[in-house]
Every structure is written in C-alpha cells, then in structure tokens.
C-alpha atoms as a PDB file:
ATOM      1  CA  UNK A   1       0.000   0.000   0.000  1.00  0.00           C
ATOM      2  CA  UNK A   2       2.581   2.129   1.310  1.00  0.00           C
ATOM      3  CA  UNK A   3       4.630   1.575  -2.127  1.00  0.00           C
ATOM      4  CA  UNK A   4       1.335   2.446  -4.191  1.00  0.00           C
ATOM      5  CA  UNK A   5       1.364   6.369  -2.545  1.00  0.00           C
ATOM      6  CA  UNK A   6       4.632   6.950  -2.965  1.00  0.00           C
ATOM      7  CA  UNK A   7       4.655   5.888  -6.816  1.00  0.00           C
ATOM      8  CA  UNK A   8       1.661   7.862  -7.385  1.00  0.00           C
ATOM      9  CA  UNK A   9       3.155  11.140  -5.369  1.00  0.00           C
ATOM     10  CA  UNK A  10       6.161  10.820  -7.209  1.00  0.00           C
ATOM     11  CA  UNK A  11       3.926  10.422 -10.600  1.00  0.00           C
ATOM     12  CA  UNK A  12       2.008  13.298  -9.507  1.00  0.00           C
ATOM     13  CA  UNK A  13       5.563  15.244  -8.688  1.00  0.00           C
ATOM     14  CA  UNK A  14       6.679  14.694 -12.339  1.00  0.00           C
ATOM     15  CA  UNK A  15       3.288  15.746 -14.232  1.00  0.00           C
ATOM     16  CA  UNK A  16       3.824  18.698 -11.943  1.00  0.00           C
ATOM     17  CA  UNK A  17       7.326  19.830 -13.007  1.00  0.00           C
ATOM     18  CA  UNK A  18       6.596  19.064 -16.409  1.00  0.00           C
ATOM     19  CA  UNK A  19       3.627  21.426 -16.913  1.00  0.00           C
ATOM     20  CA  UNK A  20       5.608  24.091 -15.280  1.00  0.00           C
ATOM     21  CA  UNK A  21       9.242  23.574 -17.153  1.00  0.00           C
ATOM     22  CA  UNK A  22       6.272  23.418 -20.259  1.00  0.00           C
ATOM     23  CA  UNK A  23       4.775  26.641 -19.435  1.00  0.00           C
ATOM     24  CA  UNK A  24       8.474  28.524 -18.556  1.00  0.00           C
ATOM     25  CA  UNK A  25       9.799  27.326 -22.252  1.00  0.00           C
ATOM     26  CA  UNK A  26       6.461  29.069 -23.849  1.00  0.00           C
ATOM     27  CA  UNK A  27       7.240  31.981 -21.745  1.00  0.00           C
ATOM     28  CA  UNK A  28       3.560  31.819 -20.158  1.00  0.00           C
ATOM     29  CA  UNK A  29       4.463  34.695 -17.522  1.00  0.00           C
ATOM     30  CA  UNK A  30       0.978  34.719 -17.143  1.00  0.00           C
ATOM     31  CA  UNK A  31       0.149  31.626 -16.165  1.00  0.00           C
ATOM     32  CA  UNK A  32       2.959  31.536 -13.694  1.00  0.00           C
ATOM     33  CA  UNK A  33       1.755  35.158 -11.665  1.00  0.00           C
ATOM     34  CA  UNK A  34      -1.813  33.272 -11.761  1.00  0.00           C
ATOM     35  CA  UNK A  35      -0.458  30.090  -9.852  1.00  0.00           C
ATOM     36  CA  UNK A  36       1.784  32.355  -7.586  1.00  0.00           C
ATOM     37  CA  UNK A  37      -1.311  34.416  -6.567  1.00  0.00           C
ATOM     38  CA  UNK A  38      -3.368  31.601  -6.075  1.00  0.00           C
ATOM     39  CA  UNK A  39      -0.219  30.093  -3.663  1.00  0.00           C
ATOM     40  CA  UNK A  40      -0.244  33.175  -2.299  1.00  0.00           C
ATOM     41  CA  UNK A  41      -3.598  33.375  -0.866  1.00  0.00           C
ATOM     42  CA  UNK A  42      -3.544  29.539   0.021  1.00  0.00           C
ATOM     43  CA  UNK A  43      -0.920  30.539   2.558  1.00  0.00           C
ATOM     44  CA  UNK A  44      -2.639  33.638   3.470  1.00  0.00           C
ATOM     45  CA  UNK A  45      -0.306  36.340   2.517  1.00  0.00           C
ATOM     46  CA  UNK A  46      -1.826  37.877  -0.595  1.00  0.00           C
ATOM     47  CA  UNK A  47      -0.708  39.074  -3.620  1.00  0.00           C
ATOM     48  CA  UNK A  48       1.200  42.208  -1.887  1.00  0.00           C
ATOM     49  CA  UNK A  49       3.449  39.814  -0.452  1.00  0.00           C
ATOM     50  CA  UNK A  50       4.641  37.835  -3.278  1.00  0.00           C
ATOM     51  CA  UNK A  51       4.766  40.383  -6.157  1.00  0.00           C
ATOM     52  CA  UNK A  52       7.704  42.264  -4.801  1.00  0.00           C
ATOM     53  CA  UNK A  53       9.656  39.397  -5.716  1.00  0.00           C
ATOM     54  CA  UNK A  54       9.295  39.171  -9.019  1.00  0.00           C
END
C-alpha cells in the first residue's frame, strides 16, 4: 500500500514539473503570476506579499 502512494506522489511530482518547465519554455508569464497568486492566498499572505519578488 505504502509503495502504491509513494509511486503515485512521485507520478504526480513529475506531471507537476513538467507542466511548469512546459509553461516557462512558452514563456507563459501569465500563467505563472496566476499560480503564484493563487499560492499566495492559500498561505494567506496575498498578492502584496509575493509580487515584490518578481
């Protein structure tokens, strides 16, 4: 069981890094400050808090 969640976290992990290493060779700048905001307000900062280091 144990051996099922890790393979399928570390298939998860790979889609992941893909469709960002996808979206920084398109230059999607875009879609990047979207997912940052959205992080941002997960973790309850805001937008404010994030943009500055861009």
């Amino acid at each position: 069981m144990r051996r099922i969640l890790k393979f399928a976290l570390f298939i998860a992990v790979v889609i992941v890094a893909i469709g960002i290493w996808v979206s920084l060779s398109r230059g999607a700048k875009g879609e990047i400050e979207y997912w940052a905001r959205w992080i941002a307000q997960m973790f309850g900062r805001g937008w404010k808090a994030v943009e500055g280091r861009f």
